[in-house]
Structures are given as structure tokens and as C-alpha cells.
PDB file of N, CA and C in Angstrom:
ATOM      1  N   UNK A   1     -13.021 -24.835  -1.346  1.00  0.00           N
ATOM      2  CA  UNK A   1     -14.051 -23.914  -1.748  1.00  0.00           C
ATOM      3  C   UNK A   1     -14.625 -23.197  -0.516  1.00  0.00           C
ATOM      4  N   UNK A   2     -14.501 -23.850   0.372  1.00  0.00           N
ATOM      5  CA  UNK A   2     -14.811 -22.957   1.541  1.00  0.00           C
ATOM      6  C   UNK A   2     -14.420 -22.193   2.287  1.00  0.00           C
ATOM      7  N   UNK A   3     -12.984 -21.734   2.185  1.00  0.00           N
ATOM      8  CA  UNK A   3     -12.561 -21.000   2.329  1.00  0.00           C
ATOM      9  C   UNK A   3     -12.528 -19.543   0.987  1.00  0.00           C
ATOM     10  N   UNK A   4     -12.492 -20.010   0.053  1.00  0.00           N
ATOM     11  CA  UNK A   4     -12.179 -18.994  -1.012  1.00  0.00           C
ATOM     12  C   UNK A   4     -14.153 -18.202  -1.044  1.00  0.00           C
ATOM     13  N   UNK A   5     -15.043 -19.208  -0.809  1.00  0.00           N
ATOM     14  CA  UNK A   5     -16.485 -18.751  -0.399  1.00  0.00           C
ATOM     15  C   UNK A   5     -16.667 -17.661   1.358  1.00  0.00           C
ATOM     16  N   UNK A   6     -16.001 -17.792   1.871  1.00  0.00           N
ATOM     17  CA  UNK A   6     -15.946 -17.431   3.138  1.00  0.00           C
ATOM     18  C   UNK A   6     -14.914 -15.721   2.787  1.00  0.00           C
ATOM     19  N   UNK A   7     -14.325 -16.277   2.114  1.00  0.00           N
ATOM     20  CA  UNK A   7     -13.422 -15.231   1.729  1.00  0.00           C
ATOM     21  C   UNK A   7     -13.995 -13.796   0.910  1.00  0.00           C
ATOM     22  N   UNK A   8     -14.601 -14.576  -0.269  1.00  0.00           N
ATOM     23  CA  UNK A   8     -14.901 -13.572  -1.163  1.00  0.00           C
ATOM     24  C   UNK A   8     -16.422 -12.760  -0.676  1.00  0.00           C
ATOM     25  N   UNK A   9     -16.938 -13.753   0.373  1.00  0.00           N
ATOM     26  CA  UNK A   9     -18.549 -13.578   1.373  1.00  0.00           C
ATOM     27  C   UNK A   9     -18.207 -11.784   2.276  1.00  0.00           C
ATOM     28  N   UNK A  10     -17.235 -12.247   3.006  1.00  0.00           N
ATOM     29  CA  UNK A  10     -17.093 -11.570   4.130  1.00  0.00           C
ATOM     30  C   UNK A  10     -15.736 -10.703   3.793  1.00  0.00           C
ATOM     31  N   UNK A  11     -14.545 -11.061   3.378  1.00  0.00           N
ATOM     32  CA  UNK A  11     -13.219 -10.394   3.704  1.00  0.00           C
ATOM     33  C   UNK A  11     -12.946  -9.099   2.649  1.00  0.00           C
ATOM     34  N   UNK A  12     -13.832  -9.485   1.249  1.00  0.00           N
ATOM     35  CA  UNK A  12     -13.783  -8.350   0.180  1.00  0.00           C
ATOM     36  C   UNK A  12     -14.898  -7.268   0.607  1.00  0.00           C
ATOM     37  N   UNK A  13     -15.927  -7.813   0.945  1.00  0.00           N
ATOM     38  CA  UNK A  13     -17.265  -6.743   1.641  1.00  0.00           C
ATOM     39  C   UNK A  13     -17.410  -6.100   2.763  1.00  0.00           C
ATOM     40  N   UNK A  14     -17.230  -7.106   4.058  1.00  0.00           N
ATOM     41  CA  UNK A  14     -17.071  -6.680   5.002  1.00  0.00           C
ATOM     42  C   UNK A  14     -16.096  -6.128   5.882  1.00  0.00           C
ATOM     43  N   UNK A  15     -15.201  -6.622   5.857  1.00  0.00           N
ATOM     44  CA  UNK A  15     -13.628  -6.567   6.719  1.00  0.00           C
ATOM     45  C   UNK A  15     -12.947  -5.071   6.407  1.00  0.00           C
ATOM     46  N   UNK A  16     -12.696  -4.209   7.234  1.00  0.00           N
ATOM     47  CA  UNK A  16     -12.482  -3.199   6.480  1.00  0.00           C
ATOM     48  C   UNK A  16     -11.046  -2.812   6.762  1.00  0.00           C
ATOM     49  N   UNK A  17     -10.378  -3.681   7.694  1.00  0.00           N
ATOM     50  CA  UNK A  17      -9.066  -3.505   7.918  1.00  0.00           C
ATOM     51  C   UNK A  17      -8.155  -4.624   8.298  1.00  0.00           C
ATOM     52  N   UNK A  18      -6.862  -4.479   8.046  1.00  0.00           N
ATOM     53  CA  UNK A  18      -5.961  -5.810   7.949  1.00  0.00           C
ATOM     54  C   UNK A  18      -5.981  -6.433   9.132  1.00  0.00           C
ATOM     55  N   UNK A  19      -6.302  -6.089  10.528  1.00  0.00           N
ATOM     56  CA  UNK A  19      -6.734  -7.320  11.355  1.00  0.00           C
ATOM     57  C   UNK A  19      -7.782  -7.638  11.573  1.00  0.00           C
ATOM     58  N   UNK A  20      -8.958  -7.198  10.689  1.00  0.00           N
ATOM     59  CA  UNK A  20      -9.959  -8.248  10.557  1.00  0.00           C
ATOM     60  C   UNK A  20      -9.600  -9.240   9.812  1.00  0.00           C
ATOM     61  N   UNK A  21      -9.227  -9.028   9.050  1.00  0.00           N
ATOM     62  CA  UNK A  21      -8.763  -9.693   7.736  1.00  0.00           C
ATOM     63  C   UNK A  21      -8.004 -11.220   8.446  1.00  0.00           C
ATOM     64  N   UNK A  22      -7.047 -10.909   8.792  1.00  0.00           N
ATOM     65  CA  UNK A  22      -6.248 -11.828   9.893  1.00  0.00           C
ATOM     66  C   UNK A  22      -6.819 -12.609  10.699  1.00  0.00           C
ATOM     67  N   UNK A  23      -8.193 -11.668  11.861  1.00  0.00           N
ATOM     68  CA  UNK A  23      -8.988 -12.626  12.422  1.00  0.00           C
ATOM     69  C   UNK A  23      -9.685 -13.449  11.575  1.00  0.00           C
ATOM     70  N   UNK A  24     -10.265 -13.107  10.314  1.00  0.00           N
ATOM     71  CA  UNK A  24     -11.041 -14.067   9.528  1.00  0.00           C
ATOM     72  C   UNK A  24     -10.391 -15.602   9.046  1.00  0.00           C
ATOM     73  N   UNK A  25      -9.093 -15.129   8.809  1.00  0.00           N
ATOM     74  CA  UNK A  25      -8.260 -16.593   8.367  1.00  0.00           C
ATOM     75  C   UNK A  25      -7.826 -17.469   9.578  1.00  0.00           C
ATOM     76  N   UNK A  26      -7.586 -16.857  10.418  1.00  0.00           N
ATOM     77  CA  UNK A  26      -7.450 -17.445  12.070  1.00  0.00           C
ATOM     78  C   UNK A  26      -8.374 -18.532  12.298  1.00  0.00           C
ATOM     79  N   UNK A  27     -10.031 -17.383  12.067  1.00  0.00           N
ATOM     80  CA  UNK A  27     -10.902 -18.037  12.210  1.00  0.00           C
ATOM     81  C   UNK A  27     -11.563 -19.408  11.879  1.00  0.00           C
ATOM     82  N   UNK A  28     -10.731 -19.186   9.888  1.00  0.00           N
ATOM     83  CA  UNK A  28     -11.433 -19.995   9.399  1.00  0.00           C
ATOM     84  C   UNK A  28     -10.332 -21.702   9.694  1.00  0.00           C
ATOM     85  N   UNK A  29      -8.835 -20.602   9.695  1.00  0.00           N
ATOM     86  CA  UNK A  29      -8.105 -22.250   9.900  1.00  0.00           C
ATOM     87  C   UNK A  29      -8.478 -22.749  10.972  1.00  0.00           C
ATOM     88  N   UNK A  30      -8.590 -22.477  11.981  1.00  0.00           N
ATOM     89  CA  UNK A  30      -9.213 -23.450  13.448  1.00  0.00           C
ATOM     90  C   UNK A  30     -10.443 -24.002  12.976  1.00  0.00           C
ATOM     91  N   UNK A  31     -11.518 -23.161  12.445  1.00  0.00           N
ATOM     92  CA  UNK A  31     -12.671 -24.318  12.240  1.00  0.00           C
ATOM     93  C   UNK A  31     -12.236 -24.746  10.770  1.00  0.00           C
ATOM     94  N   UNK A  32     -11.623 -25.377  10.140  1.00  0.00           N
ATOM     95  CA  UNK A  32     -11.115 -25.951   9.489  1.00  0.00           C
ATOM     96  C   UNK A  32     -10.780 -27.305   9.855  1.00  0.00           C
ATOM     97  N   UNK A  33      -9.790 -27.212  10.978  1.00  0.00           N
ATOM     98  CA  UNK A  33      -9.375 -27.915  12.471  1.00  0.00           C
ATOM     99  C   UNK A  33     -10.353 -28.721  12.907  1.00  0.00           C
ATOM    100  N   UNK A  34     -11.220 -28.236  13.653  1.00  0.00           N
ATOM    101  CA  UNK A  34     -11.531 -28.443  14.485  1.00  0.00           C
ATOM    102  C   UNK A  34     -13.265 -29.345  13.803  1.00  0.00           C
ATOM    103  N   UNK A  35     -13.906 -28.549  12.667  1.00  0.00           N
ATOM    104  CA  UNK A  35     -14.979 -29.139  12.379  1.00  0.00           C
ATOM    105  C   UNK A  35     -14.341 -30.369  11.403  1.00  0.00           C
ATOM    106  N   UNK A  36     -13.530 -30.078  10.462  1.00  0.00           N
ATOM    107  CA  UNK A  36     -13.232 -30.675   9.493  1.00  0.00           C
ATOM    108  C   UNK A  36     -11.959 -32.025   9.558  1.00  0.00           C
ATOM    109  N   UNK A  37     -11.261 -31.513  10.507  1.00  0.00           N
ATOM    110  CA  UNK A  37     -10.250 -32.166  10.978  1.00  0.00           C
ATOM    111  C   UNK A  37      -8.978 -32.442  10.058  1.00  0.00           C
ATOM    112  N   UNK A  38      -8.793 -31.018   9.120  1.00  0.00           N
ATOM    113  CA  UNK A  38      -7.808 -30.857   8.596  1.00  0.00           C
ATOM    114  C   UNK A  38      -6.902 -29.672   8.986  1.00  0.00           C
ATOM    115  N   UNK A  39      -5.986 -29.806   8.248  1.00  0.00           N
ATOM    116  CA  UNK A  39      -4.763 -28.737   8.519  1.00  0.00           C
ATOM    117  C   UNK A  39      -5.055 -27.615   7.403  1.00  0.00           C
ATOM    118  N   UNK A  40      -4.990 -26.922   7.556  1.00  0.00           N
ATOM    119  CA  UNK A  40      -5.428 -25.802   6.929  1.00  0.00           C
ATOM    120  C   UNK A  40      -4.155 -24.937   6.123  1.00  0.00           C
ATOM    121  N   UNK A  41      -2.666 -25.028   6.854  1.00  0.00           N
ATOM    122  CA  UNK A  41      -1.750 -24.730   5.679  1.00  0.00           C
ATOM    123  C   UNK A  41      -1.305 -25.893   5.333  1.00  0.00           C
ATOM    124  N   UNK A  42      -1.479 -27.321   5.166  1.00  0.00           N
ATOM    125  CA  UNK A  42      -1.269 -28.551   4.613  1.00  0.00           C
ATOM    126  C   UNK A  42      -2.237 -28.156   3.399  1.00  0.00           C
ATOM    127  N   UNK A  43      -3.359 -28.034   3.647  1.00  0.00           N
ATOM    128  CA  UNK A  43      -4.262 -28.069   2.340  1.00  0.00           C
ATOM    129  C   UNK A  43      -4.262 -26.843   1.282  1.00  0.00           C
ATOM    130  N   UNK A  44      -3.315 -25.786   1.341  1.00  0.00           N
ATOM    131  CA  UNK A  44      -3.127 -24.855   0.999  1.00  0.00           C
ATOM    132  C   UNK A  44      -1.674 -24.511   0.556  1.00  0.00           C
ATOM    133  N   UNK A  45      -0.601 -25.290   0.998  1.00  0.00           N
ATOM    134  CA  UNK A  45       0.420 -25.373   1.171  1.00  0.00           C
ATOM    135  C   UNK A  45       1.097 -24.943  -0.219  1.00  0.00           C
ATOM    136  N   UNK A  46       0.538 -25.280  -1.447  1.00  0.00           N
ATOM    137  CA  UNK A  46       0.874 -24.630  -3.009  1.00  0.00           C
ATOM    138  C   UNK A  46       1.003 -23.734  -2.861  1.00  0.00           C
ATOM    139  N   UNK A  47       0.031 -22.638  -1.773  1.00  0.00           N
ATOM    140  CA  UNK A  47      -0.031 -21.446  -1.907  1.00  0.00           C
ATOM    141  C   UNK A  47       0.871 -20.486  -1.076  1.00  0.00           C
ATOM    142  N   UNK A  48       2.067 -21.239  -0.719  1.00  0.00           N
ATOM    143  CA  UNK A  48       2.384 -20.230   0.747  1.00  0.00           C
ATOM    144  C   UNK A  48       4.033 -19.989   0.033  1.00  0.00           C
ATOM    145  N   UNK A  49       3.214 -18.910  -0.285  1.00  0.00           N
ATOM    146  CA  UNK A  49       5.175 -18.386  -1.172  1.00  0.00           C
ATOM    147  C   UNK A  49       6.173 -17.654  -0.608  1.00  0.00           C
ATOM    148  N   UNK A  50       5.720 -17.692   0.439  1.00  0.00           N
ATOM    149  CA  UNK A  50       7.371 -17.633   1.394  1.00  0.00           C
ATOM    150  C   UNK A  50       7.492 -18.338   2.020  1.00  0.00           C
ATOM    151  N   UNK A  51       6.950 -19.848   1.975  1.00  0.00           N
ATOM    152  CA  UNK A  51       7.711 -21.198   2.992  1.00  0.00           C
ATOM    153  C   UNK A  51       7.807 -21.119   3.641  1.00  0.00           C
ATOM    154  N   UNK A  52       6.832 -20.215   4.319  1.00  0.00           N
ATOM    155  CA  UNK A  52       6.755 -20.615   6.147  1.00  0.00           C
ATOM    156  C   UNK A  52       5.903 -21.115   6.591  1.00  0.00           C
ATOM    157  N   UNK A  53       5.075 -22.226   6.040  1.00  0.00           N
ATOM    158  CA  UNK A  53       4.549 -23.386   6.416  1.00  0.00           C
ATOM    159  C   UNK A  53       3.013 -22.597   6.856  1.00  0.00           C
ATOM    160  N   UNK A  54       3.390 -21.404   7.268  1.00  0.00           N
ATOM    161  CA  UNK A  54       1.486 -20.967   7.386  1.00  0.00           C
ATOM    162  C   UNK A  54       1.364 -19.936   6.192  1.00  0.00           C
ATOM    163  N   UNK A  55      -0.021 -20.025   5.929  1.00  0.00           N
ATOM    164  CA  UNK A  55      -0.519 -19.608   4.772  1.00  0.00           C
ATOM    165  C   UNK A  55      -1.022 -18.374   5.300  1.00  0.00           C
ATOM    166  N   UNK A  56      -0.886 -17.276   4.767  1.00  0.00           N
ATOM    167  CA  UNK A  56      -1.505 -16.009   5.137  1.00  0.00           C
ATOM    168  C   UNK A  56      -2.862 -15.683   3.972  1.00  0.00           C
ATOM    169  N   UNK A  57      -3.283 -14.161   4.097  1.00  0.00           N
ATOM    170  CA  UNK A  57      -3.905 -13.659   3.106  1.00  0.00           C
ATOM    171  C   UNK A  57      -3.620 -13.592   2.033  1.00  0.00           C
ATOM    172  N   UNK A  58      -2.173 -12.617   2.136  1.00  0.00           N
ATOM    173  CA  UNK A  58      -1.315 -12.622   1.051  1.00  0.00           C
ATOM    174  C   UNK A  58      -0.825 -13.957  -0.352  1.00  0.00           C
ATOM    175  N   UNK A  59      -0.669 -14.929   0.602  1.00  0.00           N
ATOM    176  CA  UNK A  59      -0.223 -16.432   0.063  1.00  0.00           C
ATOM    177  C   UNK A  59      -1.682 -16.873  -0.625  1.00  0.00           C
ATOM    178  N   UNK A  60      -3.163 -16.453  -0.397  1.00  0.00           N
ATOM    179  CA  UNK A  60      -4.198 -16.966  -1.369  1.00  0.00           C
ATOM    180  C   UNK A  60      -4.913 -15.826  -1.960  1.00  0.00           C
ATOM    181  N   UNK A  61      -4.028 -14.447  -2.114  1.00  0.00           N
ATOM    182  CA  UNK A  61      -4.556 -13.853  -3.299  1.00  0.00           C
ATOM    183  C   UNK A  61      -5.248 -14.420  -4.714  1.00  0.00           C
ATOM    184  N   UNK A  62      -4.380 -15.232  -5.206  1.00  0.00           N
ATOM    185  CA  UNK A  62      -4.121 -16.229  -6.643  1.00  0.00           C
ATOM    186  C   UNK A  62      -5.559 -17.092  -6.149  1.00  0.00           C
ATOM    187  N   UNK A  63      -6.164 -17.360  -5.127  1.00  0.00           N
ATOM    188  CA  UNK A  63      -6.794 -18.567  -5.175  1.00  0.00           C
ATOM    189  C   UNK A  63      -8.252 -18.165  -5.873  1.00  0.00           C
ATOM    190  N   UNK A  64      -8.631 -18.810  -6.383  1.00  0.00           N
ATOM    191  CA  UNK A  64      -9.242 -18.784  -7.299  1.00  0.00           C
ATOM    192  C   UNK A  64     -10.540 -20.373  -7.756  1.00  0.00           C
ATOM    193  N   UNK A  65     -12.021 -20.176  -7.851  1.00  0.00           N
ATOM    194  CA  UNK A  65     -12.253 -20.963  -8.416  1.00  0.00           C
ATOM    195  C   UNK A  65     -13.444 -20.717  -9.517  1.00  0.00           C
ATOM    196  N   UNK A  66     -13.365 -21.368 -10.742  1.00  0.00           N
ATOM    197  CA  UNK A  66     -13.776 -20.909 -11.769  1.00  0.00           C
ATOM    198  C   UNK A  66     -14.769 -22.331 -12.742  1.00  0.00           C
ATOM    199  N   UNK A  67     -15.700 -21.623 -13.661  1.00  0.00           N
ATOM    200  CA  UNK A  67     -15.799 -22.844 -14.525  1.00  0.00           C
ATOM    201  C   UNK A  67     -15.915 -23.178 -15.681  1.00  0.00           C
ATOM    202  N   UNK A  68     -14.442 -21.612 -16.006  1.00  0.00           N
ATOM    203  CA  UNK A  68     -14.323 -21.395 -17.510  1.00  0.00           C
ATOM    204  C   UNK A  68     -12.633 -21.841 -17.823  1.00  0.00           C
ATOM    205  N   UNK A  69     -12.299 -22.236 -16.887  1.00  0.00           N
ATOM    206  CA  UNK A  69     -10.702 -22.701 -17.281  1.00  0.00           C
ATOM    207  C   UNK A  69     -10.481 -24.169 -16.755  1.00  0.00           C
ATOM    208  N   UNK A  70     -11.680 -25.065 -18.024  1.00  0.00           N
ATOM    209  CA  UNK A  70     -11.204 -26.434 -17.664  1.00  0.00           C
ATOM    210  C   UNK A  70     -12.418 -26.504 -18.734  1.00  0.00           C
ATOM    211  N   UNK A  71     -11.694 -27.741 -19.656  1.00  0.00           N
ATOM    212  CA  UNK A  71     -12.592 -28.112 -20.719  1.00  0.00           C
ATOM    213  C   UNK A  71     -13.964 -28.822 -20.354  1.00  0.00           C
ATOM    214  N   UNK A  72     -14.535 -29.088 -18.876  1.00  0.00           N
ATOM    215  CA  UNK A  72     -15.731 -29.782 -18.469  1.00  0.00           C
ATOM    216  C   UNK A  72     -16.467 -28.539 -18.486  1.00  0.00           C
ATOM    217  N   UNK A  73     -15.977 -27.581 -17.539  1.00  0.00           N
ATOM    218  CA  UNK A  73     -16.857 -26.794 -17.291  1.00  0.00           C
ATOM    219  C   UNK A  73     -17.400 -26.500 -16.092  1.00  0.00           C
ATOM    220  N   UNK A  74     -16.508 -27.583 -15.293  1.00  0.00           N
ATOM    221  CA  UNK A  74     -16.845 -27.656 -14.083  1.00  0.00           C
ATOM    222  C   UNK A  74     -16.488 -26.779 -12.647  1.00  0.00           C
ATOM    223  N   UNK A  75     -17.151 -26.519 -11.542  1.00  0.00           N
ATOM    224  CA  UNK A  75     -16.496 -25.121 -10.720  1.00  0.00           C
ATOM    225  C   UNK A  75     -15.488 -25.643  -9.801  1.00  0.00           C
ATOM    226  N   UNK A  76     -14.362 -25.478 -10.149  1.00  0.00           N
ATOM    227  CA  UNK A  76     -13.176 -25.636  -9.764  1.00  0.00           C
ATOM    228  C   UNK A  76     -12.274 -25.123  -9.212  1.00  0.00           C
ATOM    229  N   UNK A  77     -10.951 -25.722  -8.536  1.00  0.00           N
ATOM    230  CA  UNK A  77      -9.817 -24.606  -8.180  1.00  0.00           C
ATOM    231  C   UNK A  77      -9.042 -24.112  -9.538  1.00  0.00           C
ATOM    232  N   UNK A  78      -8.702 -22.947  -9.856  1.00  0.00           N
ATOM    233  CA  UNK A  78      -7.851 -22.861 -10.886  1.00  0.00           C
ATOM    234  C   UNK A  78      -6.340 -22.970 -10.549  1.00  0.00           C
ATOM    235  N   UNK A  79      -5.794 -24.039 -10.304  1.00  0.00           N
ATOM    236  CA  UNK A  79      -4.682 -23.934 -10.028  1.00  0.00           C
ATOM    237  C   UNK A  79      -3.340 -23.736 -11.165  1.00  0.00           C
ATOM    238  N   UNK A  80      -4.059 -23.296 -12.399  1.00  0.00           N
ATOM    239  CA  UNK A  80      -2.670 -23.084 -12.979  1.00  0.00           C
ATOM    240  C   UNK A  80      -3.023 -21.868 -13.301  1.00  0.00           C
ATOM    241  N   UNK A  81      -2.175 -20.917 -13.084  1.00  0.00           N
ATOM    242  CA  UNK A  81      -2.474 -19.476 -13.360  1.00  0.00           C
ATOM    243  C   UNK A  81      -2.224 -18.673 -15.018  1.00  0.00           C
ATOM    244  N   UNK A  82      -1.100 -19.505 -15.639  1.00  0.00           N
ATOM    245  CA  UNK A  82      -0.874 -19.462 -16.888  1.00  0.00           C
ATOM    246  C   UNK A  82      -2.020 -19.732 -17.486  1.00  0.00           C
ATOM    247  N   UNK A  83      -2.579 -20.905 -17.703  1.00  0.00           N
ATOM    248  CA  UNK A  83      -3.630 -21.546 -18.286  1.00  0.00           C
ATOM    249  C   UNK A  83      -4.629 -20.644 -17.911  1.00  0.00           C
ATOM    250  N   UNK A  84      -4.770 -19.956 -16.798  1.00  0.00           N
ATOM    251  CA  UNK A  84      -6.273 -19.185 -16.416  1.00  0.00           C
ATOM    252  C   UNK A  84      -6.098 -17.784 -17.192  1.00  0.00           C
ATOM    253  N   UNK A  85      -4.892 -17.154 -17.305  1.00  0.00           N
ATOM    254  CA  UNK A  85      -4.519 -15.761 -17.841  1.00  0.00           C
ATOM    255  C   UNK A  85      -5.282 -15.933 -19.479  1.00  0.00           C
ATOM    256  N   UNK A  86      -4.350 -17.118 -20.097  1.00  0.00           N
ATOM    257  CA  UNK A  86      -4.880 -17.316 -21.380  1.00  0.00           C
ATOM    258  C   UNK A  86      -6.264 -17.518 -21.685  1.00  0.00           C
ATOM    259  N   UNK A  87      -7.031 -18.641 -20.576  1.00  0.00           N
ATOM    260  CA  UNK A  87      -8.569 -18.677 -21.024  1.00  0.00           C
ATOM    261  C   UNK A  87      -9.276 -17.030 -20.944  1.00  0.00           C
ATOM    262  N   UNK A  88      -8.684 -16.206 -19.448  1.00  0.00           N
ATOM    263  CA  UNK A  88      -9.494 -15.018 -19.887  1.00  0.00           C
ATOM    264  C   UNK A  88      -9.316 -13.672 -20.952  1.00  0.00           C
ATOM    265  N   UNK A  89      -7.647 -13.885 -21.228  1.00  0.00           N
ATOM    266  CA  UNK A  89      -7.899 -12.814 -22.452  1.00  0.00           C
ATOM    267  C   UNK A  89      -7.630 -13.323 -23.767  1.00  0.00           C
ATOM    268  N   UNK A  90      -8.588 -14.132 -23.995  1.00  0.00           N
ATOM    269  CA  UNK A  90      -8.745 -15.054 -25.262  1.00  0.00           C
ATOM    270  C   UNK A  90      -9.749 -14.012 -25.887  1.00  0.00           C
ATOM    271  N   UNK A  91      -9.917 -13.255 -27.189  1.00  0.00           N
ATOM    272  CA  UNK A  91     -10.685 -12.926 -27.570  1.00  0.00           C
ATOM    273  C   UNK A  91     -10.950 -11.150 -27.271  1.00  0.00           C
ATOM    274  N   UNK A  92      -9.939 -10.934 -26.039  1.00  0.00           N
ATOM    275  CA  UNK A  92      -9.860  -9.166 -25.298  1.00  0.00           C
ATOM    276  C   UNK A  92      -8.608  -8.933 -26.785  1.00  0.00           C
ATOM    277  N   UNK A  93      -9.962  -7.233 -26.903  1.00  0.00           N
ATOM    278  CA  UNK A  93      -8.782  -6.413 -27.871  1.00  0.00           C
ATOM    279  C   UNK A  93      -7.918  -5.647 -27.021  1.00  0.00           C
ATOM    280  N   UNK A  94      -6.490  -5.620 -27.512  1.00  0.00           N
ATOM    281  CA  UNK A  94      -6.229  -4.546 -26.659  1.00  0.00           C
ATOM    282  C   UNK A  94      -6.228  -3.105 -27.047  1.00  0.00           C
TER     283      UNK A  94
END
């Protein structure tokens, strides 16, 4: 969540070009590292769809967290994207 919060904070509002964008994920995987003492494309690693072991921007478009696609209700990762398509156009006319 702290990354996808960091993300949607600063990289959709502020960042106005693709190497900010770049410095921001740089940024955030080292202090990821370094405060947290995790790996940052280990913990992301679902997301890196061209298998090169680092996770870009591109690779967490999809990421997502929500607290309408899970029967608790709770704010979550949405990690199944099928299941998330259906909860939101449940009820959209077309």
C-alpha cells in the first residue's frame, strides 16, 4: 500500500515527465530497502510482465487497491483483475 499511496500521491499529480516518474520508483524501491528491509521487485514480482526481475512503472499499472472487490469489504490489493472488471461493471448499462 505504500507504494501504490506514494504513487497515486505524487506520480499521477505531480510528476510531469517519464524521468520523474522513474526517479520516483528508484526512490521508493531503495527506501523500501533500506527503511523496510525488503526487496522491492521480490514483493511485486506478480507484477513484472516482462521477467526481468525489476519491476518498472509500466509492470504496476494494474496495481490496484480497493474495498469493493472482496466480500469483507476490506481495503485491499486487488489482485485478480477478472474478478475486479466484473465487481465494477456489475450493474453499468451499456
Amino acid at each position: 500500500m505504500f507504494y501504490f499511496t506514494c504513487d497515486r500521491c505524487f506520480s499521477l499529480h505531480r510528476l510531469v515527465d517519464d524521468g520523474d516518474r522513474a526517479w520516483l520508483i528508484d526512490f521508493i524501491r531503495t527506501t523500501v530497502s533500506k527503511q523496510l528491509g525488503e526487496d522491492f521487485d521480490h514483493l511485486f514480482k506478480h507484477y513484472d510482465d516482462d521477467g526481468d526481475g525489476k519491476v518498472n512503472e509500466d509492470d504496476l499499472r494494474s496495481l490496484m487497491f480497493c474495498d469493493f472487490s472482496n466480500d469483507n469489504r476490506l481495503y485491499m490489493e486487488a489482485l485478480d483483475q477478472d474478478q475486479l472488471h466484473k465487481v465494477t461493471t456489475v450493474g453499468c448499462v451499456a
